[in-house]
C-alpha atoms as a PDB file:
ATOM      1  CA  UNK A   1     -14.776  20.101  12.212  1.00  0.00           C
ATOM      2  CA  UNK A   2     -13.908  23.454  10.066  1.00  0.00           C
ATOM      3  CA  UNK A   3     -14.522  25.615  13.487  1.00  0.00           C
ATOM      4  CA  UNK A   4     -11.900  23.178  15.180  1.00  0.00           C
ATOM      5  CA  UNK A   5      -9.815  23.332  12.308  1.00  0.00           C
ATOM      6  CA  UNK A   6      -9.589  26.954  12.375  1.00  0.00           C
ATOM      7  CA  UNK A   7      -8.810  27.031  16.260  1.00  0.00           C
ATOM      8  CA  UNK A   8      -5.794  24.813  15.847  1.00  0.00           C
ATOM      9  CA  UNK A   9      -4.254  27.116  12.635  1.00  0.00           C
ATOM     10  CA  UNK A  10      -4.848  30.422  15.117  1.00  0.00           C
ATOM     11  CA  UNK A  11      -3.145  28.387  18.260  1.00  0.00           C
ATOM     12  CA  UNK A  12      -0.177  27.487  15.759  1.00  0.00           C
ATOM     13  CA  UNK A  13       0.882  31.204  15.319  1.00  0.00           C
ATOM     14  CA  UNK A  14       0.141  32.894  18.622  1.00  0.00           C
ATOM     15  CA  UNK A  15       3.537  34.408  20.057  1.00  0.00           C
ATOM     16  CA  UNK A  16       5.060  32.269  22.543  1.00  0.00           C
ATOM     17  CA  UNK A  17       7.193  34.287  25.240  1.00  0.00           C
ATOM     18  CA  UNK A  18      11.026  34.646  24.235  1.00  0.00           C
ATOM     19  CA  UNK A  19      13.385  31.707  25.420  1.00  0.00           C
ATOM     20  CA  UNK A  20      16.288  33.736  25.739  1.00  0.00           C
ATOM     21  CA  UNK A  21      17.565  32.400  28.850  1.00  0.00           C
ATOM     22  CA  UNK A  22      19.475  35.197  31.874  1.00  0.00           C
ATOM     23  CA  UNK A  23      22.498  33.816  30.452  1.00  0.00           C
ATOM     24  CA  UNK A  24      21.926  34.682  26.635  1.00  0.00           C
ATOM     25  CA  UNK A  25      20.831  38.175  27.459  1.00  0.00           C
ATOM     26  CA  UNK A  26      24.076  39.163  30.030  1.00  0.00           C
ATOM     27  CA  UNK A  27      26.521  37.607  26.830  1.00  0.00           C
ATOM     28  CA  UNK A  28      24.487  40.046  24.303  1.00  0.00           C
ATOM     29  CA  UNK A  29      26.842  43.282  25.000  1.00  0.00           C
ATOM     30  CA  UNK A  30      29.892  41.249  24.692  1.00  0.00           C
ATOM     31  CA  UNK A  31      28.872  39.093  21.914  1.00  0.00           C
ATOM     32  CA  UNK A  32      27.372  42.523  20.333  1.00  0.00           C
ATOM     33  CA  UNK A  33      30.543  44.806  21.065  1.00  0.00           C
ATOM     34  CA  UNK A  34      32.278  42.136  19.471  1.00  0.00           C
ATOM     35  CA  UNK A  35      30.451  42.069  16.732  1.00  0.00           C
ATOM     36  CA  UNK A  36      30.437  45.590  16.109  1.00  0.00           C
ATOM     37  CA  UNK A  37      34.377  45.599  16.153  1.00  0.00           C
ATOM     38  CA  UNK A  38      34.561  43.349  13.522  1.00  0.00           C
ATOM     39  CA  UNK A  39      32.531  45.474  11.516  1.00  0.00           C
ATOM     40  CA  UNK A  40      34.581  48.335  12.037  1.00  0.00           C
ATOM     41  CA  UNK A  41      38.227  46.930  11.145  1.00  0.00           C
ATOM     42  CA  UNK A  42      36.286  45.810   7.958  1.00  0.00           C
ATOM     43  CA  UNK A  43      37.611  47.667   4.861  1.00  0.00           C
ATOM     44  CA  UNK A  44      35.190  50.153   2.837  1.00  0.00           C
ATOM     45  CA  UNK A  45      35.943  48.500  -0.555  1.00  0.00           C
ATOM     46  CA  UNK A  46      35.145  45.117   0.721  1.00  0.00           C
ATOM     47  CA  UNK A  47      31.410  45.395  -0.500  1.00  0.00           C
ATOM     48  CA  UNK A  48      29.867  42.589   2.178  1.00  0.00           C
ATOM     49  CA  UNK A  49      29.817  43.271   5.794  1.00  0.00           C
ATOM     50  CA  UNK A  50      31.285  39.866   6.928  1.00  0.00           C
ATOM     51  CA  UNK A  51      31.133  38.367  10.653  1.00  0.00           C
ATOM     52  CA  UNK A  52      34.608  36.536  11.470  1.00  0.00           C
ATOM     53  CA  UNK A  53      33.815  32.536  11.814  1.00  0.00           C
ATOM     54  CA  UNK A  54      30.533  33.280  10.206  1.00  0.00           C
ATOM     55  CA  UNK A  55      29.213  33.265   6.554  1.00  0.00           C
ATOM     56  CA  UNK A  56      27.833  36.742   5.079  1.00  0.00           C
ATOM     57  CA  UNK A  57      24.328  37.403   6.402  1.00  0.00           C
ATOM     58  CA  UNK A  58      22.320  40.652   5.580  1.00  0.00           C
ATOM     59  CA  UNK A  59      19.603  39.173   7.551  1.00  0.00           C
ATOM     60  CA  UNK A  60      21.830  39.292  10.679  1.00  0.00           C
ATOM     61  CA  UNK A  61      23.392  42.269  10.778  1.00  0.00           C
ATOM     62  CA  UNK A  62      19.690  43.630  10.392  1.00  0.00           C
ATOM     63  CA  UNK A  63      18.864  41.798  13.362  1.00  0.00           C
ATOM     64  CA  UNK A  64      21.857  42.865  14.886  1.00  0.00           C
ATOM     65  CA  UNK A  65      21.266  46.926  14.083  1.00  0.00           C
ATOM     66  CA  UNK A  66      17.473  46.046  15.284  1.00  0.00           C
ATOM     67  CA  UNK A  67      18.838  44.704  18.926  1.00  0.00           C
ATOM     68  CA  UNK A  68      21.099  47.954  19.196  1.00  0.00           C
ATOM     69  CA  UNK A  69      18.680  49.896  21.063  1.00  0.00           C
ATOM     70  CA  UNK A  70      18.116  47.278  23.812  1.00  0.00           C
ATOM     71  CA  UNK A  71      21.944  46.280  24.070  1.00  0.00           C
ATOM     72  CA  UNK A  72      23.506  49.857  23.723  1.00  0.00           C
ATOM     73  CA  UNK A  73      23.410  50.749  27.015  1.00  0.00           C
ATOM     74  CA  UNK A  74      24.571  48.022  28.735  1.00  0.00           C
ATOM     75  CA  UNK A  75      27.915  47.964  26.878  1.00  0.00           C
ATOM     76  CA  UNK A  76      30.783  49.873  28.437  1.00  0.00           C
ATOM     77  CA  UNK A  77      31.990  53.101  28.183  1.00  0.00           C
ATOM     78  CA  UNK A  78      34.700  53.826  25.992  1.00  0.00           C
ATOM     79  CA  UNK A  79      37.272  56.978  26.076  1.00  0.00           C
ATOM     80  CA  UNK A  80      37.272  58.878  22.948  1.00  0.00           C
ATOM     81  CA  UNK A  81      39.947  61.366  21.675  1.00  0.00           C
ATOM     82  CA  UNK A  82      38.922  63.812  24.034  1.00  0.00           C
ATOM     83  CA  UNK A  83      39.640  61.479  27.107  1.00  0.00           C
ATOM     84  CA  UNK A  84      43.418  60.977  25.699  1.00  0.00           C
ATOM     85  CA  UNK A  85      45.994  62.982  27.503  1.00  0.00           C
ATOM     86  CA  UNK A  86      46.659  66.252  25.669  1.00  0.00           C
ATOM     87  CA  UNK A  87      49.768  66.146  23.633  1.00  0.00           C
ATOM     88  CA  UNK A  88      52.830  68.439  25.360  1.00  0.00           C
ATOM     89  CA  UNK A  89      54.326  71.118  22.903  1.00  0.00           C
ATOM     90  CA  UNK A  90      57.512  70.687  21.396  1.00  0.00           C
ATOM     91  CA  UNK A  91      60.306  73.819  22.351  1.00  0.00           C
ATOM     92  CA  UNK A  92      61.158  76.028  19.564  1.00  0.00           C
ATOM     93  CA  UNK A  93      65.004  74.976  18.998  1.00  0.00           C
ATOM     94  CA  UNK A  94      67.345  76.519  20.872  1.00  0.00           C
ATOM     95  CA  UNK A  95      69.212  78.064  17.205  1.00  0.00           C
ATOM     96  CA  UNK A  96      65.383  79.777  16.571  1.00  0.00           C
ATOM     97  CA  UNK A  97      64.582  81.211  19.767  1.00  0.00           C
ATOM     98  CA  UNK A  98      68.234  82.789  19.612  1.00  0.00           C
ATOM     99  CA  UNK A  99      67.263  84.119  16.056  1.00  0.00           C
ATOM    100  CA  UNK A 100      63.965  85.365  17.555  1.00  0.00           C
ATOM    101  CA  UNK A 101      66.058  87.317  20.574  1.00  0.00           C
ATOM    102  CA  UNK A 102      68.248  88.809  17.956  1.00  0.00           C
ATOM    103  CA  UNK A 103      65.789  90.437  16.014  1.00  0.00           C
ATOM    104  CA  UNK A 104      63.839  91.698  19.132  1.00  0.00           C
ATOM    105  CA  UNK A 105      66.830  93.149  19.955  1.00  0.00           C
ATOM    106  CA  UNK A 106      67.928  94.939  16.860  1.00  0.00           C
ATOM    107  CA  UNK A 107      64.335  96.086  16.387  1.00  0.00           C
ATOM    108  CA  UNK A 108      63.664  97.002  19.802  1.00  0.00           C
ATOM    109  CA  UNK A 109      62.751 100.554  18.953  1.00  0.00           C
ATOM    110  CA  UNK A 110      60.211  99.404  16.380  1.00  0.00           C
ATOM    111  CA  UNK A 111      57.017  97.747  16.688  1.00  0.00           C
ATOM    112  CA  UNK A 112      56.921  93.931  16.528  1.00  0.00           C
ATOM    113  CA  UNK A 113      54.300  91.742  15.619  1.00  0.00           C
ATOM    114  CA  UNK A 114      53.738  88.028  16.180  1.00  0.00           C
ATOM    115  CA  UNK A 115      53.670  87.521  12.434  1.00  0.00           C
ATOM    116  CA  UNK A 116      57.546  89.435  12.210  1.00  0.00           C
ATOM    117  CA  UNK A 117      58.478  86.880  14.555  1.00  0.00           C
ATOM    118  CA  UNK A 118      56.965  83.892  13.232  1.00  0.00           C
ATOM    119  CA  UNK A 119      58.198  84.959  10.051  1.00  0.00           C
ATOM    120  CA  UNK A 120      61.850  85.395  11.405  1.00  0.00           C
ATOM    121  CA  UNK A 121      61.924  81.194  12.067  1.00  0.00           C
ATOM    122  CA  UNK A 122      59.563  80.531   8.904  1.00  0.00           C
ATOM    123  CA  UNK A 123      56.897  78.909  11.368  1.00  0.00           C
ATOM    124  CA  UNK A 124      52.895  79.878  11.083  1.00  0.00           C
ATOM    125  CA  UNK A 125      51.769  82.644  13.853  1.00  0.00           C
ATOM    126  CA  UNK A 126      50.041  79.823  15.517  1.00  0.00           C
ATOM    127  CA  UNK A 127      52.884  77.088  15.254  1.00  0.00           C
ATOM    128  CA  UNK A 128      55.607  79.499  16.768  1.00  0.00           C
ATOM    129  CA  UNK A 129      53.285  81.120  19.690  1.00  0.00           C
ATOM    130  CA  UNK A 130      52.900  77.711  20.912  1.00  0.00           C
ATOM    131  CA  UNK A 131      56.432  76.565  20.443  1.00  0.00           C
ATOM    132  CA  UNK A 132      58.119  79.749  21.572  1.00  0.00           C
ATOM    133  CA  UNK A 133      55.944  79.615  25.266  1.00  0.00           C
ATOM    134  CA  UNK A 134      57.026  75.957  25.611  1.00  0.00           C
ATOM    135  CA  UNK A 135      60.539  76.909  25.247  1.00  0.00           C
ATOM    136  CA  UNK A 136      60.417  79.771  27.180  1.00  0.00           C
ATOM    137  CA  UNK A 137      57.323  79.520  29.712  1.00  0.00           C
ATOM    138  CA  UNK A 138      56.196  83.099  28.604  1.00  0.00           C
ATOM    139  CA  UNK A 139      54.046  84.452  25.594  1.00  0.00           C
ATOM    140  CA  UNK A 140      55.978  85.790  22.680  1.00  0.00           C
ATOM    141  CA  UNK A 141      54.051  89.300  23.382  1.00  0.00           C
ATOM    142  CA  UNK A 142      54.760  88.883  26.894  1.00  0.00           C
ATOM    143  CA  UNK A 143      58.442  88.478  26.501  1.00  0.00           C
ATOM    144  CA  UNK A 144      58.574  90.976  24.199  1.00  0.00           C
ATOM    145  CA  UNK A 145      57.426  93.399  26.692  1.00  0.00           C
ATOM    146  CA  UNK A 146      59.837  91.877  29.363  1.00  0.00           C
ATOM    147  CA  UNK A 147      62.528  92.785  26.699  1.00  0.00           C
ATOM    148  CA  UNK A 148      61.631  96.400  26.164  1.00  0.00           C
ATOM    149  CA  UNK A 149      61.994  96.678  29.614  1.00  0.00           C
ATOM    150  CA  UNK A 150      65.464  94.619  30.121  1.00  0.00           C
ATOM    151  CA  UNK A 151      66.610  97.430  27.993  1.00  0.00           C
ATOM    152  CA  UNK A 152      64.682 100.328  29.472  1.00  0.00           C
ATOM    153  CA  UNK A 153      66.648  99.822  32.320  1.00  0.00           C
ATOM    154  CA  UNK A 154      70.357  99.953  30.966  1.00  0.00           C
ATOM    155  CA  UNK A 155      68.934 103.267  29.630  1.00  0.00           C
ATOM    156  CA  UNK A 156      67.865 104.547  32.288  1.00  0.00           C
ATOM    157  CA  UNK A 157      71.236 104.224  34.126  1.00  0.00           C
ATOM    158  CA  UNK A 158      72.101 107.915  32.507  1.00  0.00           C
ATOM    159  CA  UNK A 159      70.735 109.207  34.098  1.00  0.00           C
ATOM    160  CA  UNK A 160      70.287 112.400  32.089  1.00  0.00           C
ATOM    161  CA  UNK A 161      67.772 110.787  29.468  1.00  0.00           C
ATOM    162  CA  UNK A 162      64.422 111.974  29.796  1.00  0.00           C
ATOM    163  CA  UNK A 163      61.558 109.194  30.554  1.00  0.00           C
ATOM    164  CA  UNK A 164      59.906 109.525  27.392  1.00  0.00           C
ATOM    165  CA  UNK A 165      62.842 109.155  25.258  1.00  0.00           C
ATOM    166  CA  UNK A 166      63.555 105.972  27.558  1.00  0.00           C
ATOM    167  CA  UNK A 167      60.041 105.298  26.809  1.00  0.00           C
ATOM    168  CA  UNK A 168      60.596 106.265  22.694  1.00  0.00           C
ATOM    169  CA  UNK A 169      63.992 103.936  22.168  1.00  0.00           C
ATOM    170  CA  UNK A 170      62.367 100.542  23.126  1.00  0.00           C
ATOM    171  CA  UNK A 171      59.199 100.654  21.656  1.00  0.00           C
ATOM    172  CA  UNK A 172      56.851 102.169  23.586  1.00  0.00           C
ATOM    173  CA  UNK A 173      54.472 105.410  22.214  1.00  0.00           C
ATOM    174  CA  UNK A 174      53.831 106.498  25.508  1.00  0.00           C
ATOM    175  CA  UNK A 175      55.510 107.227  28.616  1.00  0.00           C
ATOM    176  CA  UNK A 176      51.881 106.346  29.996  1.00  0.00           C
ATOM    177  CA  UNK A 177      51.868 102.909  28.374  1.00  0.00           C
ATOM    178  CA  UNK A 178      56.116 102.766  29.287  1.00  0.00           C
ATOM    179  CA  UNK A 179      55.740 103.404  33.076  1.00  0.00           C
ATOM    180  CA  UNK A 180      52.426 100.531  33.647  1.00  0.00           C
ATOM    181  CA  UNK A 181      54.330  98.031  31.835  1.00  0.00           C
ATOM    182  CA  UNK A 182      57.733  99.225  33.940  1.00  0.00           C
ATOM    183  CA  UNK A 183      55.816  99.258  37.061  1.00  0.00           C
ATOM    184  CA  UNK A 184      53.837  95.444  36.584  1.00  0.00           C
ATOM    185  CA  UNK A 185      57.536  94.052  35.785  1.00  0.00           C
ATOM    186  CA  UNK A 186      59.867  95.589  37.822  1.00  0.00           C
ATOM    187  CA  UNK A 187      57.551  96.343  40.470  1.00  0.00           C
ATOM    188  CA  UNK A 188      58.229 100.409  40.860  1.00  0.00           C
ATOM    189  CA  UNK A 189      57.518 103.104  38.464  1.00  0.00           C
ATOM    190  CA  UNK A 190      60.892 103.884  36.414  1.00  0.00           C
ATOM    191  CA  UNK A 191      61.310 107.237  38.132  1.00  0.00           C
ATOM    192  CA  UNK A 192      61.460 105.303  41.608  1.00  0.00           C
ATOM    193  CA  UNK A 193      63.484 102.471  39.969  1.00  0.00           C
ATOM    194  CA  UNK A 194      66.285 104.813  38.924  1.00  0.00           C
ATOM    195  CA  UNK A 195      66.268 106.885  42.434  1.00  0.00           C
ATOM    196  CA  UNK A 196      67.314 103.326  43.967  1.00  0.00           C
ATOM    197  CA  UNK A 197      69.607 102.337  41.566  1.00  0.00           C
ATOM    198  CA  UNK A 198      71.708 106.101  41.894  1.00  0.00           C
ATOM    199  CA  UNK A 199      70.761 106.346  45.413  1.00  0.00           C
ATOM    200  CA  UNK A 200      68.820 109.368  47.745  1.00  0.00           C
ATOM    201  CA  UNK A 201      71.086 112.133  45.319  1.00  0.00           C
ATOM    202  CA  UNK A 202      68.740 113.750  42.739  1.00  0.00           C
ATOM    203  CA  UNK A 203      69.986 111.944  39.665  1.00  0.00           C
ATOM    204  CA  UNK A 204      69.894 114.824  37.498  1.00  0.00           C
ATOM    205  CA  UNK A 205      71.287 117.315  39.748  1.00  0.00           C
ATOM    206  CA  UNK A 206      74.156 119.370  39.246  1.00  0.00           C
ATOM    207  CA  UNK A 207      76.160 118.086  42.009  1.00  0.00           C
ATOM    208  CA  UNK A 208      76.802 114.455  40.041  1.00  0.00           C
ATOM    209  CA  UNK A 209      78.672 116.597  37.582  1.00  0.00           C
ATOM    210  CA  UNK A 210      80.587 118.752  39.909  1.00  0.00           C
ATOM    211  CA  UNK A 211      83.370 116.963  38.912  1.00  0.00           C
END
Protein backbone atom coordinates (compact mmCIF):
# COMPACT_ATOMS: atom_id res chain seq x y z
CA UNK A 1 0.00 0.00 0.00
CA UNK A 2 2.99 2.57 1.02
CA UNK A 3 5.10 1.15 -2.19
CA UNK A 4 1.89 2.02 -4.34
CA UNK A 5 1.50 5.10 -2.61
CA UNK A 6 4.86 6.24 -3.38
CA UNK A 7 4.53 5.26 -7.20
CA UNK A 8 1.49 7.44 -7.65
CA UNK A 9 3.32 10.77 -5.76
CA UNK A 10 6.54 10.07 -8.32
CA UNK A 11 3.95 9.64 -11.49
CA UNK A 12 2.26 13.03 -10.26
CA UNK A 13 5.47 15.13 -10.92
CA UNK A 14 7.17 13.52 -13.89
CA UNK A 15 7.48 16.24 -16.79
CA UNK A 16 4.87 15.90 -19.28
CA UNK A 17 6.01 17.12 -22.90
CA UNK A 18 5.18 20.95 -23.58
CA UNK A 19 1.60 21.69 -25.09
CA UNK A 20 2.60 24.60 -26.87
CA UNK A 21 0.81 24.00 -29.96
CA UNK A 22 2.74 25.09 -33.92
CA UNK A 23 0.53 27.94 -33.61
CA UNK A 24 1.68 29.32 -30.09
CA UNK A 25 5.31 28.96 -30.99
CA UNK A 26 5.12 30.91 -34.76
CA UNK A 27 3.00 33.98 -32.59
CA UNK A 28 6.05 33.97 -29.91
CA UNK A 29 8.35 36.57 -32.03
CA UNK A 30 5.48 38.78 -32.62
CA UNK A 31 3.86 38.52 -29.34
CA UNK A 32 7.65 38.83 -27.90
CA UNK A 33 8.79 41.86 -30.21
CA UNK A 34 5.77 43.33 -29.01
CA UNK A 35 6.39 42.91 -25.80
CA UNK A 36 9.76 44.12 -25.84
CA UNK A 37 8.53 47.49 -27.45
CA UNK A 38 6.44 48.18 -24.76
CA UNK A 39 9.17 47.87 -22.51
CA UNK A 40 11.22 50.18 -24.28
CA UNK A 41 8.77 53.33 -24.69
CA UNK A 42 8.45 52.73 -20.85
CA UNK A 43 9.92 55.70 -18.90
CA UNK A 44 13.12 55.15 -16.54
CA UNK A 45 11.45 56.82 -13.50
CA UNK A 46 8.44 54.68 -13.76
CA UNK A 47 9.93 52.06 -11.22
CA UNK A 48 7.65 48.82 -12.54
CA UNK A 49 8.17 47.40 -15.90
CA UNK A 50 4.43 47.27 -16.92
CA UNK A 51 2.91 45.13 -19.97
CA UNK A 52 0.05 47.28 -21.77
CA UNK A 53 -3.51 45.37 -21.09
CA UNK A 54 -1.71 43.44 -18.46
CA UNK A 55 -1.16 43.87 -14.64
CA UNK A 56 2.63 44.25 -13.35
CA UNK A 57 4.31 40.84 -13.26
CA UNK A 58 8.06 40.33 -12.28
CA UNK A 59 7.43 36.75 -12.72
CA UNK A 60 6.72 37.35 -16.45
CA UNK A 61 9.05 39.45 -17.66
CA UNK A 62 11.52 36.79 -16.07
CA UNK A 63 9.92 34.31 -18.11
CA UNK A 64 9.93 36.52 -20.86
CA UNK A 65 14.00 37.45 -20.59
CA UNK A 66 14.31 33.42 -20.01
CA UNK A 67 12.47 32.67 -23.61
CA UNK A 68 14.82 35.37 -25.31
CA UNK A 69 17.35 33.01 -26.36
CA UNK A 70 14.94 30.63 -28.17
CA UNK A 71 12.78 33.55 -29.75
CA UNK A 72 15.69 36.01 -30.67
CA UNK A 73 16.43 34.75 -33.75
CA UNK A 74 13.41 34.27 -35.30
CA UNK A 75 12.38 37.94 -34.95
CA UNK A 76 13.22 40.25 -37.82
CA UNK A 77 15.91 42.27 -38.62
CA UNK A 78 15.83 45.74 -37.84
CA UNK A 79 18.01 48.77 -39.48
CA UNK A 80 19.93 50.62 -36.98
CA UNK A 81 21.50 54.15 -37.32
CA UNK A 82 24.05 52.90 -39.46
CA UNK A 83 21.49 51.57 -42.12
CA UNK A 84 19.88 55.30 -42.26
CA UNK A 85 20.89 57.28 -45.26
CA UNK A 86 23.86 59.52 -44.42
CA UNK A 87 22.86 63.05 -43.81
CA UNK A 88 24.00 65.56 -46.97
CA UNK A 89 26.17 68.62 -45.81
CA UNK A 90 24.81 71.90 -45.64
CA UNK A 91 26.86 74.74 -48.15
CA UNK A 92 28.80 77.27 -46.35
CA UNK A 93 26.61 80.54 -47.19
CA UNK A 94 27.26 82.16 -50.08
CA UNK A 95 28.29 85.77 -47.78
CA UNK A 96 31.14 83.20 -45.97
CA UNK A 97 32.63 81.52 -48.78
CA UNK A 98 32.98 85.16 -50.36
CA UNK A 99 34.69 86.21 -46.99
CA UNK A 100 36.85 83.06 -47.24
CA UNK A 101 37.92 84.08 -51.13
CA UNK A 102 38.75 87.50 -49.90
CA UNK A 103 41.14 86.65 -47.44
CA UNK A 104 42.83 83.97 -49.69
CA UNK A 105 43.23 86.58 -51.87
CA UNK A 106 44.71 89.34 -49.82
CA UNK A 107 46.94 86.75 -48.16
CA UNK A 108 47.89 84.95 -51.13
CA UNK A 109 51.58 85.48 -50.61
CA UNK A 110 51.39 84.10 -47.08
CA UNK A 111 50.81 80.77 -45.80
CA UNK A 112 47.23 79.73 -44.97
CA UNK A 113 46.02 77.27 -42.74
CA UNK A 114 42.65 75.55 -42.39
CA UNK A 115 42.34 76.97 -38.90
CA UNK A 116 42.94 80.92 -40.56
CA UNK A 117 40.13 80.03 -42.62
CA UNK A 118 37.83 78.49 -40.31
CA UNK A 119 38.58 81.21 -38.12
CA UNK A 120 37.79 83.89 -40.86
CA UNK A 121 33.76 82.54 -40.78
CA UNK A 122 34.00 81.69 -36.87
CA UNK A 123 33.20 77.90 -37.76
CA UNK A 124 35.39 74.83 -36.07
CA UNK A 125 38.26 73.41 -38.59
CA UNK A 126 36.06 70.45 -38.92
CA UNK A 127 32.58 72.28 -39.35
CA UNK A 128 33.95 74.62 -42.21
CA UNK A 129 36.11 71.79 -44.20
CA UNK A 130 32.95 70.02 -44.57
CA UNK A 131 30.76 72.96 -45.35
CA UNK A 132 33.21 74.78 -47.58
CA UNK A 133 33.62 71.28 -50.03
CA UNK A 134 29.79 71.08 -50.15
CA UNK A 135 29.60 74.52 -51.38
CA UNK A 136 32.28 74.35 -53.56
CA UNK A 137 32.92 70.53 -54.57
CA UNK A 138 36.71 70.99 -53.73
CA UNK A 139 38.79 70.80 -50.39
CA UNK A 140 39.57 74.08 -48.76
CA UNK A 141 43.47 73.06 -49.22
CA UNK A 142 42.71 72.04 -52.60
CA UNK A 143 41.19 75.28 -53.64
CA UNK A 144 43.60 77.05 -52.04
CA UNK A 145 46.16 75.64 -54.25
CA UNK A 146 43.85 76.16 -57.36
CA UNK A 147 43.97 79.87 -56.18
CA UNK A 148 47.70 80.30 -55.95
CA UNK A 149 47.72 79.20 -59.26
CA UNK A 150 44.65 81.42 -60.74
CA UNK A 151 47.04 84.07 -59.76
CA UNK A 152 50.34 82.55 -60.82
CA UNK A 153 49.12 82.89 -64.08
CA UNK A 154 48.13 86.70 -64.36
CA UNK A 155 51.78 86.94 -63.15
CA UNK A 156 53.22 85.22 -65.34
CA UNK A 157 51.78 87.24 -68.28
CA UNK A 158 55.07 89.68 -67.80
CA UNK A 159 56.66 88.16 -68.91
CA UNK A 160 59.91 89.50 -67.46
CA UNK A 161 59.28 88.03 -63.82
CA UNK A 162 61.45 85.32 -62.99
CA UNK A 163 59.68 81.78 -62.06
CA UNK A 164 60.65 81.80 -58.61
CA UNK A 165 59.45 85.15 -57.79
CA UNK A 166 56.12 83.92 -59.60
CA UNK A 167 56.62 81.04 -57.42
CA UNK A 168 57.52 83.55 -54.09
CA UNK A 169 54.27 86.07 -54.57
CA UNK A 170 51.52 83.35 -54.21
CA UNK A 171 52.68 81.29 -51.65
CA UNK A 172 54.78 78.84 -52.71
CA UNK A 173 58.66 78.25 -51.08
CA UNK A 174 59.76 76.57 -53.98
CA UNK A 175 59.80 76.87 -57.57
CA UNK A 176 60.06 72.91 -57.22
CA UNK A 177 56.87 72.68 -55.17
CA UNK A 178 55.36 75.91 -57.66
CA UNK A 179 55.93 74.12 -61.03
CA UNK A 180 54.23 70.25 -59.74
CA UNK A 181 51.33 72.00 -58.44
CA UNK A 182 51.30 74.35 -61.89
CA UNK A 183 51.82 71.36 -63.95
CA UNK A 184 48.84 68.84 -62.08
CA UNK A 185 46.39 71.99 -62.60
CA UNK A 186 47.03 73.54 -65.63
CA UNK A 187 48.37 70.60 -67.22
CA UNK A 188 52.00 72.11 -68.53
CA UNK A 189 54.87 73.25 -66.55
CA UNK A 190 54.63 77.25 -66.17
CA UNK A 191 57.61 77.77 -68.46
CA UNK A 192 55.59 75.88 -71.32
CA UNK A 193 52.33 77.57 -70.17
CA UNK A 194 53.71 81.07 -70.74
CA UNK A 195 55.54 80.10 -74.25
CA UNK A 196 51.77 79.38 -75.44
CA UNK A 197 50.21 82.13 -74.02
CA UNK A 198 53.10 84.80 -75.79
CA UNK A 199 53.49 82.54 -78.63
CA UNK A 200 56.88 80.67 -80.48
CA UNK A 201 58.88 84.41 -79.66
CA UNK A 202 61.26 83.94 -76.68
CA UNK A 203 59.27 85.85 -74.09
CA UNK A 204 62.12 87.48 -72.59
CA UNK A 205 63.95 88.38 -75.60
CA UNK A 206 65.02 91.62 -76.64
CA UNK A 207 63.06 91.81 -79.71
CA UNK A 208 59.49 92.23 -77.57
CA UNK A 209 61.03 95.48 -76.46
CA UNK A 210 62.38 96.71 -79.69
CA UNK A 211 59.84 99.05 -79.59
Amino acid sequence: MLQSSVRQHKAAHVERPSSCSAETVSDAPSRFSKATDALMKQPRSAGVLHFPGTTPSPRAFVGAVGDAPRILPLLPERSGPSDRPGRSRTPLPQWRLRRVIAHIDSNIDAGITLADLAAVVGLSRMHFAAQFRAATGLRPHEFLLRRRIEHARHLLAEPRTKLVEVALSVGFQTQAHFTTVFKRIVGETPHRWRHAAHGDADPVGPERWAA
